[in-house]
N, C-alpha and C. Protein backbone atom coordinates (compact mmCIF):
# COMPACT_ATOMS: atom_id res chain seq x y z
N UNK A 1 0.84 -1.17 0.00
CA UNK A 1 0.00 0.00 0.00
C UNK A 1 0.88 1.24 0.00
N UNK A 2 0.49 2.24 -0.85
CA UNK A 2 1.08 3.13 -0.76
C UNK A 2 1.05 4.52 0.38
N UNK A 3 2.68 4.73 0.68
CA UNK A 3 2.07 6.07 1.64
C UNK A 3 1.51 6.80 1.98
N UNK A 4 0.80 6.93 3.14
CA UNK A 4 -0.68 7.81 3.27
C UNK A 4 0.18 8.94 2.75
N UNK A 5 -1.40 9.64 1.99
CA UNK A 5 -1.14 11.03 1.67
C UNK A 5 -2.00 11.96 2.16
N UNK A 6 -1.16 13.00 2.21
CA UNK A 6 -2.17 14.54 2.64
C UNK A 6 -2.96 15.35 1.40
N UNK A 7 -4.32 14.94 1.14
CA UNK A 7 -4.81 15.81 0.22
C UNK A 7 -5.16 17.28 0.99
N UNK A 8 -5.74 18.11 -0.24
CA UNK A 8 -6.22 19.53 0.15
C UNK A 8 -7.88 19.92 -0.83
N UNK A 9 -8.74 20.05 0.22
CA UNK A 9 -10.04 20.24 -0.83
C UNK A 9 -10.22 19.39 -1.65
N UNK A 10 -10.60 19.70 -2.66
CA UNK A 10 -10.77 18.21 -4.00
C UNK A 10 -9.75 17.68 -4.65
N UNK A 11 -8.77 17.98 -3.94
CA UNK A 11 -7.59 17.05 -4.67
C UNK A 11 -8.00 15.61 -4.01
N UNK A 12 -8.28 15.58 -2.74
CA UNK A 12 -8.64 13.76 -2.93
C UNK A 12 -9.41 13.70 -3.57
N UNK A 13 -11.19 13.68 -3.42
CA UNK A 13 -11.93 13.65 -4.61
C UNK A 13 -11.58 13.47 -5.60
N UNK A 14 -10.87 14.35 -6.24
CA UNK A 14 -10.60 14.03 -7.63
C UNK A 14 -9.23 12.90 -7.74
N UNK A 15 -8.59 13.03 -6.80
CA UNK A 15 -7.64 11.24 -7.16
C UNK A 15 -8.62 9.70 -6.96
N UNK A 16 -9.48 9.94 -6.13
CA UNK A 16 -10.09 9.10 -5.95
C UNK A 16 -11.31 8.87 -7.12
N UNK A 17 -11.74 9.69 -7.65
CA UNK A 17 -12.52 9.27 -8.82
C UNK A 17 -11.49 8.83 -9.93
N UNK A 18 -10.47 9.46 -10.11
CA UNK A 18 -9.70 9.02 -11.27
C UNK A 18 -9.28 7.68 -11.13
N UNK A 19 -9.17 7.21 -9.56
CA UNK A 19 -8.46 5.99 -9.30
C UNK A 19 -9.44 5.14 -9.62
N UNK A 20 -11.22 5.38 -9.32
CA UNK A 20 -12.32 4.53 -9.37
C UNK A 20 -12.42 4.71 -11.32
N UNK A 21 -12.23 5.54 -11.70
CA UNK A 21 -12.56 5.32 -13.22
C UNK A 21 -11.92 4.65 -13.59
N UNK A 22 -10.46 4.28 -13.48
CA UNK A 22 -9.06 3.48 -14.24
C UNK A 22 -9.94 1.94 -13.70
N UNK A 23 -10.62 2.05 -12.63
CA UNK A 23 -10.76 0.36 -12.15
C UNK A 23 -11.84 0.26 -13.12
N UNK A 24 -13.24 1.11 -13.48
CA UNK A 24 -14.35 0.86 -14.31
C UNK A 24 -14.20 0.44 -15.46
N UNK A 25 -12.51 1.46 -15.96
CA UNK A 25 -12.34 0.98 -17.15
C UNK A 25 -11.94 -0.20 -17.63
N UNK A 26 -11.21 -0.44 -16.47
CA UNK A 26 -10.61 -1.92 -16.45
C UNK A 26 -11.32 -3.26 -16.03
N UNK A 27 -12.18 -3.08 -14.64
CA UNK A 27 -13.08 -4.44 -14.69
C UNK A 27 -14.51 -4.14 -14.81
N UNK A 28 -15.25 -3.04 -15.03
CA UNK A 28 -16.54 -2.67 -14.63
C UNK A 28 -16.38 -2.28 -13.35
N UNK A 29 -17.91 -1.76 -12.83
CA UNK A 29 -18.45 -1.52 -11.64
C UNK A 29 -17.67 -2.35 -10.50
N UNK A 30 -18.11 -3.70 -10.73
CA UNK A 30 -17.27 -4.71 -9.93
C UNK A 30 -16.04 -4.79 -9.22
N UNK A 31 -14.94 -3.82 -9.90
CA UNK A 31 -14.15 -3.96 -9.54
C UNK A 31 -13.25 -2.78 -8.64
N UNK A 32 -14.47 -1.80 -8.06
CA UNK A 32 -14.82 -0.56 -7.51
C UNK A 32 -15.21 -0.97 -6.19
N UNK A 33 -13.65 -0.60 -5.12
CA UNK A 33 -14.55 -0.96 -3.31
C UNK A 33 -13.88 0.62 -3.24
N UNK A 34 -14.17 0.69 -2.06
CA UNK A 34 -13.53 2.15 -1.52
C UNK A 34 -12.11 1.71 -0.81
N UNK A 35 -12.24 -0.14 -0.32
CA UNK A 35 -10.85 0.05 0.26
C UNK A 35 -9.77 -0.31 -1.05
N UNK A 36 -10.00 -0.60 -2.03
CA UNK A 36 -8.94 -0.65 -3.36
C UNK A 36 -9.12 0.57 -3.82
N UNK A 37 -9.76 1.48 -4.27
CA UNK A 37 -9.35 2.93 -4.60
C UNK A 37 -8.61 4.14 -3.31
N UNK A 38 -8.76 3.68 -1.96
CA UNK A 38 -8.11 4.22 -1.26
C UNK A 38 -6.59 3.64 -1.06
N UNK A 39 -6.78 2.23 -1.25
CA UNK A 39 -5.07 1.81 -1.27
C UNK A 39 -4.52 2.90 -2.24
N UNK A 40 -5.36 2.86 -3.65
CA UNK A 40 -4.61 3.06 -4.63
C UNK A 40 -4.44 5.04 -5.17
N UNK A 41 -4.93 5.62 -4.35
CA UNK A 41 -4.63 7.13 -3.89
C UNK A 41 -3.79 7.45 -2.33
N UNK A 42 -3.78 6.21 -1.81
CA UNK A 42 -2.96 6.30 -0.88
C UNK A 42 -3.48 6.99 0.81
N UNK A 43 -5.02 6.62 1.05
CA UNK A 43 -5.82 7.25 2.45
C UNK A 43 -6.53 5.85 3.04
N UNK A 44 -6.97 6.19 4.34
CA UNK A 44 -7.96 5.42 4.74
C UNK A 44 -8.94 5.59 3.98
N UNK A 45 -9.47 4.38 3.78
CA UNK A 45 -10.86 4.03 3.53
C UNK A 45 -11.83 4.81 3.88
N UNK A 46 -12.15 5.14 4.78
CA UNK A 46 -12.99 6.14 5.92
C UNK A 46 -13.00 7.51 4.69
N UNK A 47 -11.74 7.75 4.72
CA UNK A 47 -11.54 9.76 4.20
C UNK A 47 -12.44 9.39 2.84
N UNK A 48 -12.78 8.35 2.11
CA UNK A 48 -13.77 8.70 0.95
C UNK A 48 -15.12 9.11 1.25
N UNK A 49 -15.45 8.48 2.39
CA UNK A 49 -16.84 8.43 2.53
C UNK A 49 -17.36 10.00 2.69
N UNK A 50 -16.44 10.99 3.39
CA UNK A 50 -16.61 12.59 3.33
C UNK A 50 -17.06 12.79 2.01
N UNK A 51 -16.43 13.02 0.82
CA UNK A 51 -16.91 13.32 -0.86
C UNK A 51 -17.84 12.94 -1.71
N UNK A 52 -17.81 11.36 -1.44
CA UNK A 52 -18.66 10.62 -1.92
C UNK A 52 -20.40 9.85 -1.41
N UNK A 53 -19.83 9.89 0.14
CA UNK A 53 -21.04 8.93 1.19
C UNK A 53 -21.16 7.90 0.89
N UNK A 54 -20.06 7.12 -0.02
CA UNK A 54 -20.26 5.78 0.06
C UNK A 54 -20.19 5.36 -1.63
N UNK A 55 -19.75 3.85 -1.45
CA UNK A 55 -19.42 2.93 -3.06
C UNK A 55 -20.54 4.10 -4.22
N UNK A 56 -21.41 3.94 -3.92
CA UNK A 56 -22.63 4.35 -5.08
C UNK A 56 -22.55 5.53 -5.29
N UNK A 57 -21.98 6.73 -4.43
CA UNK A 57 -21.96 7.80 -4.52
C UNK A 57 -20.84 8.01 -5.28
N UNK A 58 -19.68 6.88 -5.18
CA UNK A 58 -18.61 7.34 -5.96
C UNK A 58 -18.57 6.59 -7.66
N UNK A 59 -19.35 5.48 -7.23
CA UNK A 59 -19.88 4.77 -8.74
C UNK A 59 -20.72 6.25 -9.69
N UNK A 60 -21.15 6.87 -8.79
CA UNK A 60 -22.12 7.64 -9.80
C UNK A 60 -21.25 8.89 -10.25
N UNK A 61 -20.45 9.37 -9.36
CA UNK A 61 -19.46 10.33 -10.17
C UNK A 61 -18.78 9.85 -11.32
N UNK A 62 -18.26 8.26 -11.15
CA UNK A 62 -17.78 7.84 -12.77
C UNK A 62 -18.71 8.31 -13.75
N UNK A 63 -19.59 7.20 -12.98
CA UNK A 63 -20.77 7.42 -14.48
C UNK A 63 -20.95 9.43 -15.19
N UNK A 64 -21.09 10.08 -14.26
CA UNK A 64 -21.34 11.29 -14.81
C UNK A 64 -20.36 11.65 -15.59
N UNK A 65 -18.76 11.38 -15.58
CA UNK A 65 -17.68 10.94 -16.26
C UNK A 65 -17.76 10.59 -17.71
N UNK A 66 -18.50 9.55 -17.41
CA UNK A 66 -18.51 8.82 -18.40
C UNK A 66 -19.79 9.15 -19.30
N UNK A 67 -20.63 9.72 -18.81
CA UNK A 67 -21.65 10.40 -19.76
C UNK A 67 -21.16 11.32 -20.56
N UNK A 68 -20.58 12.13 -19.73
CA UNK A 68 -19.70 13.23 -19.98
C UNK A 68 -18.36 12.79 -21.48
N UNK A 69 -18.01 11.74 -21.22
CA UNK A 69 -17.38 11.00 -22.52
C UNK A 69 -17.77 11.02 -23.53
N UNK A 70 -19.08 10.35 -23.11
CA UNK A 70 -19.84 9.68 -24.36
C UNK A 70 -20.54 10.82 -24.86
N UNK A 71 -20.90 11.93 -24.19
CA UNK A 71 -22.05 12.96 -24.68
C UNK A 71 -20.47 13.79 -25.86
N UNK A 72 -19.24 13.61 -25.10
CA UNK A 72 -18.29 14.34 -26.26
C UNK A 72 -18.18 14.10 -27.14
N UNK A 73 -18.29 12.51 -27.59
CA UNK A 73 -18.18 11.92 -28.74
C UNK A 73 -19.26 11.62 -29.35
N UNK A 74 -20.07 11.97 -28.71
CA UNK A 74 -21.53 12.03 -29.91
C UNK A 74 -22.10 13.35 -30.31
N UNK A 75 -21.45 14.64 -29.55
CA UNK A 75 -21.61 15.61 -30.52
C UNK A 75 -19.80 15.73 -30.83
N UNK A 76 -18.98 15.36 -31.06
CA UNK A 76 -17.92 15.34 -32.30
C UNK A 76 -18.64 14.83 -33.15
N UNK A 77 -18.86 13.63 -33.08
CA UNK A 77 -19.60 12.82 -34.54
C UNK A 77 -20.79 13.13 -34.96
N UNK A 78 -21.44 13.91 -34.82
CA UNK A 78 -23.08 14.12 -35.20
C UNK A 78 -22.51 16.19 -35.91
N UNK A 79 -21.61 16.64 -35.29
CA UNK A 79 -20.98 17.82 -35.56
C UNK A 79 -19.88 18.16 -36.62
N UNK A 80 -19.68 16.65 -37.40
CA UNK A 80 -18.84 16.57 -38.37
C UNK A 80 -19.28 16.94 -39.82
N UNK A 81 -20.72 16.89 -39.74
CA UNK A 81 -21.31 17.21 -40.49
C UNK A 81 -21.75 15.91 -41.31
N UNK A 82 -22.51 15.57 -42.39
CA UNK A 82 -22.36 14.35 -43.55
C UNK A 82 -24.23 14.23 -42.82
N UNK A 83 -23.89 12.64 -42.59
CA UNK A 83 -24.92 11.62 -41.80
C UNK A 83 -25.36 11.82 -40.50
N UNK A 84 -25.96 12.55 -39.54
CA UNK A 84 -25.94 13.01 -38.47
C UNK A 84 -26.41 11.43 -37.11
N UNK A 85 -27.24 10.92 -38.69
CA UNK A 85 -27.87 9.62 -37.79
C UNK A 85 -26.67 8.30 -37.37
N UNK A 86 -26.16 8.37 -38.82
CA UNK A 86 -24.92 7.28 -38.95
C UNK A 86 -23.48 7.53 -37.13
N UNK A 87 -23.67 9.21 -37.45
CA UNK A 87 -22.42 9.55 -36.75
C UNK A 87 -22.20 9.52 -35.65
N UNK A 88 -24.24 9.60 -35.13
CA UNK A 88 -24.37 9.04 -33.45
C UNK A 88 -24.46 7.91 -33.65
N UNK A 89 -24.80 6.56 -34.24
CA UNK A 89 -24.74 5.45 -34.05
C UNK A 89 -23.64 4.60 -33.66
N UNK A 90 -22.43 5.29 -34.96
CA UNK A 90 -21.04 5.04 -35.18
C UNK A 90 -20.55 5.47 -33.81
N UNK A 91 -21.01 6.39 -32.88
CA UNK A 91 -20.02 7.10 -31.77
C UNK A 91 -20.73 6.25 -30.80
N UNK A 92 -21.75 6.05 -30.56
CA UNK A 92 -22.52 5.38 -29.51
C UNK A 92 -21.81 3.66 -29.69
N UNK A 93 -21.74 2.91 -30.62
CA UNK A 93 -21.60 1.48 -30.89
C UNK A 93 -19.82 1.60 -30.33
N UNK A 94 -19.09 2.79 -30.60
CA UNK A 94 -17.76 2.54 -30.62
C UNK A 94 -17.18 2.72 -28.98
N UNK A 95 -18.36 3.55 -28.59
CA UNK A 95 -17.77 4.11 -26.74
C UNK A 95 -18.29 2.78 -26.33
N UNK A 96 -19.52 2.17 -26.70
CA UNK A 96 -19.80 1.15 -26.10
C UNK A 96 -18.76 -0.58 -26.08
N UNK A 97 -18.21 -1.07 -27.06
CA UNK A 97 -17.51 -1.13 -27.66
C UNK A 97 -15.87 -1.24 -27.02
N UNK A 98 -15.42 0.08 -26.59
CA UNK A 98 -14.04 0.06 -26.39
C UNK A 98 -14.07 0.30 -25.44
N UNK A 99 -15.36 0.90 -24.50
CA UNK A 99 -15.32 1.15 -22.82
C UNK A 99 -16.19 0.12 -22.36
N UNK A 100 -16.36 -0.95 -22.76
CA UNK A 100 -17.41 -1.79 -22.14
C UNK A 100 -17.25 -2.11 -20.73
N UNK A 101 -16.72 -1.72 -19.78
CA UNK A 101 -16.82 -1.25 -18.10
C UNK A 101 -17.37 -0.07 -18.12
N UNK A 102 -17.08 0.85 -18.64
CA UNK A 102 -17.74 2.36 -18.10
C UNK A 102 -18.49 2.42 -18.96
N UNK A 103 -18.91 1.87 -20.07
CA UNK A 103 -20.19 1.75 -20.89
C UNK A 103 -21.74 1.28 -20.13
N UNK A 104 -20.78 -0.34 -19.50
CA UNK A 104 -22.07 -0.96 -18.34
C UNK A 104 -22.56 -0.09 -17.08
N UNK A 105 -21.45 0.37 -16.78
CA UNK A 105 -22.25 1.62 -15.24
C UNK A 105 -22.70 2.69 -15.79
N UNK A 106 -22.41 3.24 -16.97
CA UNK A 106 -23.32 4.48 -17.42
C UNK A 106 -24.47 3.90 -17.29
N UNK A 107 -24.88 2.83 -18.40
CA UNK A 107 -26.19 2.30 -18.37
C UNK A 107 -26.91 1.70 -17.57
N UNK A 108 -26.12 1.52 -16.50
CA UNK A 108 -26.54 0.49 -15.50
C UNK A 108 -27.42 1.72 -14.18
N UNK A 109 -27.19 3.19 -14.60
CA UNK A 109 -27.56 3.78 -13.29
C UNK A 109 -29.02 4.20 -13.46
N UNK A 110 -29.65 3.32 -12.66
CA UNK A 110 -31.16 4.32 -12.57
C UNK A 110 -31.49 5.56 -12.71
N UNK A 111 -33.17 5.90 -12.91
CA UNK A 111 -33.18 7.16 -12.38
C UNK A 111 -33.23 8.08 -10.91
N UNK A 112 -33.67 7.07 -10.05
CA UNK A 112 -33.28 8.00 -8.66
C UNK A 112 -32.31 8.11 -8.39
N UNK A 113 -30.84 7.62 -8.89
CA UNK A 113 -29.49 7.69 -9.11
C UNK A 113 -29.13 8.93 -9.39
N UNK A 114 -29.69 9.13 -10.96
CA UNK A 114 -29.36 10.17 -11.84
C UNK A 114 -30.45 11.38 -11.62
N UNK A 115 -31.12 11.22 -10.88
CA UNK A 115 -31.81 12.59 -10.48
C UNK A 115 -30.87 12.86 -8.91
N UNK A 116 -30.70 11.99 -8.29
CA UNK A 116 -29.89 12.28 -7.33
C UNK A 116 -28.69 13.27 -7.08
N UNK A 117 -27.89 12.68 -8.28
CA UNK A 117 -26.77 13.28 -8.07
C UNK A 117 -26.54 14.20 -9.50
N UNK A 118 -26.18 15.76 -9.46
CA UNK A 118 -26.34 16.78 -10.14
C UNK A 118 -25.57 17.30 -10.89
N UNK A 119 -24.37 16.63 -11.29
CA UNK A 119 -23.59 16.39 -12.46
C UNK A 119 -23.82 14.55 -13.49
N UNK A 120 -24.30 13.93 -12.45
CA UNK A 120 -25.05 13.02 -13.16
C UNK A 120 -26.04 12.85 -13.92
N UNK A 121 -27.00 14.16 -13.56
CA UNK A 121 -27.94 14.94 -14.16
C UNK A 121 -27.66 15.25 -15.31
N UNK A 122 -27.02 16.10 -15.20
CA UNK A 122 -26.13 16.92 -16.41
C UNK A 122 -26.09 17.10 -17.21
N UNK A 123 -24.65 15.33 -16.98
CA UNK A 123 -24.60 14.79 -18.50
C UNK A 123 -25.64 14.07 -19.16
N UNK A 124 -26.09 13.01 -18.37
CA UNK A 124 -27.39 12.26 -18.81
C UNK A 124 -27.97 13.06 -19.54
N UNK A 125 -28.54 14.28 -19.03
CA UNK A 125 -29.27 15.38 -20.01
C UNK A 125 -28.64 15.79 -21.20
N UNK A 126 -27.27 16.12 -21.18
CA UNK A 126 -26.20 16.12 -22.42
C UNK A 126 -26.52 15.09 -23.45
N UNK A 127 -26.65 13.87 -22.97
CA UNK A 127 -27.01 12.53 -23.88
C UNK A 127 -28.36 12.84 -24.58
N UNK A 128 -29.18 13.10 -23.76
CA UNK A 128 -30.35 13.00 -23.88
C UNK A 128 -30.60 13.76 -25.46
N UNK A 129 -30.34 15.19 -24.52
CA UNK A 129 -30.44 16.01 -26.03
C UNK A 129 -29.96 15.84 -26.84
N UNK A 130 -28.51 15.47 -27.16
CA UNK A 130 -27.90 15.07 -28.72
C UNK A 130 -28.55 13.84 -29.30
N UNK A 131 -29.37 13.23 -28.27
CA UNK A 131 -30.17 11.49 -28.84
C UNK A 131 -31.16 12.78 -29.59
N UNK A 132 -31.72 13.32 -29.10
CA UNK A 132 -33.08 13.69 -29.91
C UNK A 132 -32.68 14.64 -31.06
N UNK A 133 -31.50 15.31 -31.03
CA UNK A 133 -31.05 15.87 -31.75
C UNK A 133 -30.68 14.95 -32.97
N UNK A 134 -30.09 14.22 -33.00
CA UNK A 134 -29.22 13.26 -34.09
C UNK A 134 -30.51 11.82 -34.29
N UNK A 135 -31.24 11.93 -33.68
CA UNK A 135 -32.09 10.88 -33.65
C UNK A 135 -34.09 10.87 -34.22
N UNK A 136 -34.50 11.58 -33.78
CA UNK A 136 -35.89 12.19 -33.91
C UNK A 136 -36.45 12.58 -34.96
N UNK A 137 -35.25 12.42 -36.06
CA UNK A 137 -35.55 12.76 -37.53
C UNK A 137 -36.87 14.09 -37.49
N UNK A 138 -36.58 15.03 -37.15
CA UNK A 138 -37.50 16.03 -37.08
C UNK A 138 -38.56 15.97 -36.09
N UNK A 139 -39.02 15.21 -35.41
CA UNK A 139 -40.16 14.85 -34.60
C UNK A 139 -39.97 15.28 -33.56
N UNK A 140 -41.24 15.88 -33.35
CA UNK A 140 -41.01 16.75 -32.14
C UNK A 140 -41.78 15.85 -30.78
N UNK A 141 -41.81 16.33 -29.72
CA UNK A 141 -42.76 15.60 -28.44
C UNK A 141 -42.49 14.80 -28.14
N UNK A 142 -43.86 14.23 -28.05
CA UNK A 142 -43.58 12.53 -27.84
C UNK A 142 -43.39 11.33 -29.06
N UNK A 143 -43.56 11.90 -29.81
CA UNK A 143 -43.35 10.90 -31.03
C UNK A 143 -41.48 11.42 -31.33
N UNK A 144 -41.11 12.30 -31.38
CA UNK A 144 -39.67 12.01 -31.16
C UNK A 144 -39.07 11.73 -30.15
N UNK A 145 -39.57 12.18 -29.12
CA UNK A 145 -39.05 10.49 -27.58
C UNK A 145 -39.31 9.24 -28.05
N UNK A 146 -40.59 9.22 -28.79
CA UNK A 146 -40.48 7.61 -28.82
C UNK A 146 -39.70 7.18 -29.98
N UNK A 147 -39.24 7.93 -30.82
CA UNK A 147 -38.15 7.51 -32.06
C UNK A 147 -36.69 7.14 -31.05
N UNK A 148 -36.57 8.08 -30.37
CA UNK A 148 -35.33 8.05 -29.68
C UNK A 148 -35.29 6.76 -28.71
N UNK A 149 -36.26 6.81 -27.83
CA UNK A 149 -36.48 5.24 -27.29
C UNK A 149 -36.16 3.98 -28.18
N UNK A 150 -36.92 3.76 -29.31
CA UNK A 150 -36.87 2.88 -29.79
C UNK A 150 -35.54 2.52 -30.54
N UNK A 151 -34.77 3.82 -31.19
CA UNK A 151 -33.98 3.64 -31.74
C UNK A 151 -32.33 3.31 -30.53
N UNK A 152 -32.56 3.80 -29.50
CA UNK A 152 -31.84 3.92 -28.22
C UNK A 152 -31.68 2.26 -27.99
N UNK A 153 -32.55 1.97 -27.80
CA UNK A 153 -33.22 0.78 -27.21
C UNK A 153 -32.20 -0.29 -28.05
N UNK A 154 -32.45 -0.05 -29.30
CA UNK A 154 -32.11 -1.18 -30.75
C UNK A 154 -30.44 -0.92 -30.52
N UNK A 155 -29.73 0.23 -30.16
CA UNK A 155 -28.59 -0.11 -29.79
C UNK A 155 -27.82 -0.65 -29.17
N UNK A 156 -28.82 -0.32 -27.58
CA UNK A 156 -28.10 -0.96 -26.61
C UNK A 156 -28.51 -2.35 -26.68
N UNK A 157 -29.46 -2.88 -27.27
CA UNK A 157 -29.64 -4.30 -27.27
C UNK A 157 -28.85 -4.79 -28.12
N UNK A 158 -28.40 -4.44 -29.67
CA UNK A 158 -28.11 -4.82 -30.36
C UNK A 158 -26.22 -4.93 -29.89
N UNK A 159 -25.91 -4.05 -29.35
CA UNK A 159 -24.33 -3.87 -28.56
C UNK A 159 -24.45 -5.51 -27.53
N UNK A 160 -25.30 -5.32 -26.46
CA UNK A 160 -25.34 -6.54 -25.84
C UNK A 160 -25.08 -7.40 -26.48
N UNK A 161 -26.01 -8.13 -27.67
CA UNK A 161 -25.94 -9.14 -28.22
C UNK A 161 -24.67 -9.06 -29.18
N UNK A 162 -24.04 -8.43 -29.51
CA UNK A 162 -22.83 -8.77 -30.23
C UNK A 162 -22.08 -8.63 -29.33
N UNK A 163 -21.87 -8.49 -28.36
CA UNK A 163 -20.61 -8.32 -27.08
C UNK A 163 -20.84 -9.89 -26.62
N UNK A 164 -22.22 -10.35 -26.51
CA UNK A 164 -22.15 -11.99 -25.99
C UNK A 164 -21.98 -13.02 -27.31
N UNK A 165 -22.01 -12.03 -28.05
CA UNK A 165 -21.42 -13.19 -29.68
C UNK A 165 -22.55 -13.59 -30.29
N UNK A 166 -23.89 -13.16 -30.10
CA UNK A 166 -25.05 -13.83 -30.98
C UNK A 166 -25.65 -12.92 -31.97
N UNK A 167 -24.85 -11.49 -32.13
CA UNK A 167 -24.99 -11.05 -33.08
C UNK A 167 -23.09 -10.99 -34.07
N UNK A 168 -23.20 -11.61 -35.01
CA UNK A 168 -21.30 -11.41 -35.59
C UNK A 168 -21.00 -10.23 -36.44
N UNK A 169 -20.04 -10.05 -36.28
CA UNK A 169 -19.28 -9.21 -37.44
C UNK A 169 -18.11 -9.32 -37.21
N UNK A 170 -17.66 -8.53 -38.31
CA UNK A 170 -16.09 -8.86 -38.58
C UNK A 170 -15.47 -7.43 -38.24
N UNK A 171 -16.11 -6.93 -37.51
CA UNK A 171 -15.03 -5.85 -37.07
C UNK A 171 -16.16 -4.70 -36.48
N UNK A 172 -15.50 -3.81 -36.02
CA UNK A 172 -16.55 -2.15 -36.08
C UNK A 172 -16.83 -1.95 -36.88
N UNK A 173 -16.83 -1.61 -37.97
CA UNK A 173 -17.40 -1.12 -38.85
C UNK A 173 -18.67 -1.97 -39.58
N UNK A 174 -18.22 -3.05 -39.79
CA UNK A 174 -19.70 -3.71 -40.16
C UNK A 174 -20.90 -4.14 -39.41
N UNK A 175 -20.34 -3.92 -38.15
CA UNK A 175 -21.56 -3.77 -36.98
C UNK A 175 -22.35 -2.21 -37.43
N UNK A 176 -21.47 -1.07 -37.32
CA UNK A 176 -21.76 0.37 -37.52
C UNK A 176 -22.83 -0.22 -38.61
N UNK A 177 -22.36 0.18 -39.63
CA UNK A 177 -23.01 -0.25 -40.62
C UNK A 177 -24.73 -1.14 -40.70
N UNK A 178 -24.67 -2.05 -39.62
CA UNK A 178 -25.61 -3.16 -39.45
C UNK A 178 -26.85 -2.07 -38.56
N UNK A 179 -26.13 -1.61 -37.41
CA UNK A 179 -26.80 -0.59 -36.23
C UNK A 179 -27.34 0.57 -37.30
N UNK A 180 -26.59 1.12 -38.36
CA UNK A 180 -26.98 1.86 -38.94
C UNK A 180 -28.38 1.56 -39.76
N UNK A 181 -28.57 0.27 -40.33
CA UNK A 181 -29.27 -0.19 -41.19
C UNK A 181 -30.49 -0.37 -40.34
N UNK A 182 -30.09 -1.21 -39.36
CA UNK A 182 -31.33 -1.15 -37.97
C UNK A 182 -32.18 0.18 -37.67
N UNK A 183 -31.29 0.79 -37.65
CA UNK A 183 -32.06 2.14 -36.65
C UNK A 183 -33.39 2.81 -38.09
N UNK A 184 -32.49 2.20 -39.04
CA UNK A 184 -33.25 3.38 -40.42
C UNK A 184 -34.54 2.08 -40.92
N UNK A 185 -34.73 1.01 -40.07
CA UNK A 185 -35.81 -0.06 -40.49
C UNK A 185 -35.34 -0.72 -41.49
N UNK A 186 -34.28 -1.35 -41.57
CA UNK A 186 -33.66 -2.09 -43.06
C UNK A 186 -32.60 -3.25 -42.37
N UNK A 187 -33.46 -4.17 -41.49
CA UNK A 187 -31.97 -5.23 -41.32
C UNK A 187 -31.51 -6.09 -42.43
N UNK A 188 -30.26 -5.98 -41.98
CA UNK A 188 -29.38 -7.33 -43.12
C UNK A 188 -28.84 -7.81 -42.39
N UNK A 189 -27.91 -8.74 -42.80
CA UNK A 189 -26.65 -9.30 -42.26
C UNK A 189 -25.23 -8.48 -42.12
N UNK A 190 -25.01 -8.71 -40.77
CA UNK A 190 -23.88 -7.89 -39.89
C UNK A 190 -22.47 -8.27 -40.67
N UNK A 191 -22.54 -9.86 -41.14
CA UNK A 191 -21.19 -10.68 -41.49
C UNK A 191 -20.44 -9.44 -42.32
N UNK A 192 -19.66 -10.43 -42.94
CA UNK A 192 -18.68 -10.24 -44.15
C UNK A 192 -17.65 -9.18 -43.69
């Protein structure tokens, strides 16, 4: 274990989320206690519970993190201009994809979670709007919530099932491609 250290204000906080994100990224949620991110910033166990109030409180600062990720890379790609639909699909399939630990606790946090805590808010809301933005094909209300639902929905299911292998492809891109074809009502085959 490394030598206790003396933080100041949010300098622990913020070592200690960075230390809990490197573990999300690396095993999921799972692999997030307070006494392995305090070994690994170097405090008692105890000094997290001040910032955070506990595992969930500090699980949910990742996640806002990690919304915060994902909301960057889906307005880069929807802001590139071209395909606006393709470019959130392509950015959504690829964070999911290459962060599949901090992909699962984004998605994994409820809403009394994410109304709870107010940068968790935030971003979620960040997501939210670029989904209806890049997604809603013009539709306003509730019929573009429910485009966004449905089309939301077809991703994250469709990510699941090729992460457990019962949907194939031969790489990112022909998944993109497949998610793309999905979302616009046109399935084919993912292969080749």
């Amino acid at each position: 274990m490394p030598a206790k250290t003396s933080y100041h204000h949010g300098d622990l906080a913020r070592a200690a989320l960075d230390a809990a994100f490197e573990l999300v990224r690396a095993g999921g949620a799972e692999a997030v206690s307070m006494r392995e991110v305090a070994a690994k910033v170097g405090v008692a166990h105890r000094a997290l519970y001040r910032p955070f109030g506990g595992r969930e409180g500090l699980l949910n600062a990742v996640a806002a993190r990690g919304y915060e990720i994902l909301a960057d890379r889906l307005e880069a790609a929807i802001g590139e201009g071209g395909e606006v639909r393709r470019g959130f699909v392509a950015a959504y399939a690829r964070f999911a994809l290459e962060e599949p630990g901090l992909y699962g606790l984004v998605m994994d946090r409820d809403r009394k979670q994410i109304a709870a805590t107010p940068a968790l808010k935030a971003a979620s809301d960040r997501v939210i709007a670029l989904s209806l933005q890049a997604l809603a094909g013009g539709a306003r209300g509730a019929e573009g919530r429910d485009r966004v639902i449905a089309i939301w929905s077809l991703l994250h299911g469709a990510v699941a099932l090729y992460r457990s292998g019962l949907i194939r492809a031969s790489g990112t891109e022909p998944l993109v491609d497949y998610l793309v074809a999905l979302s616009e009502g046109a399935p084919f085959s993912a292969g080749k």
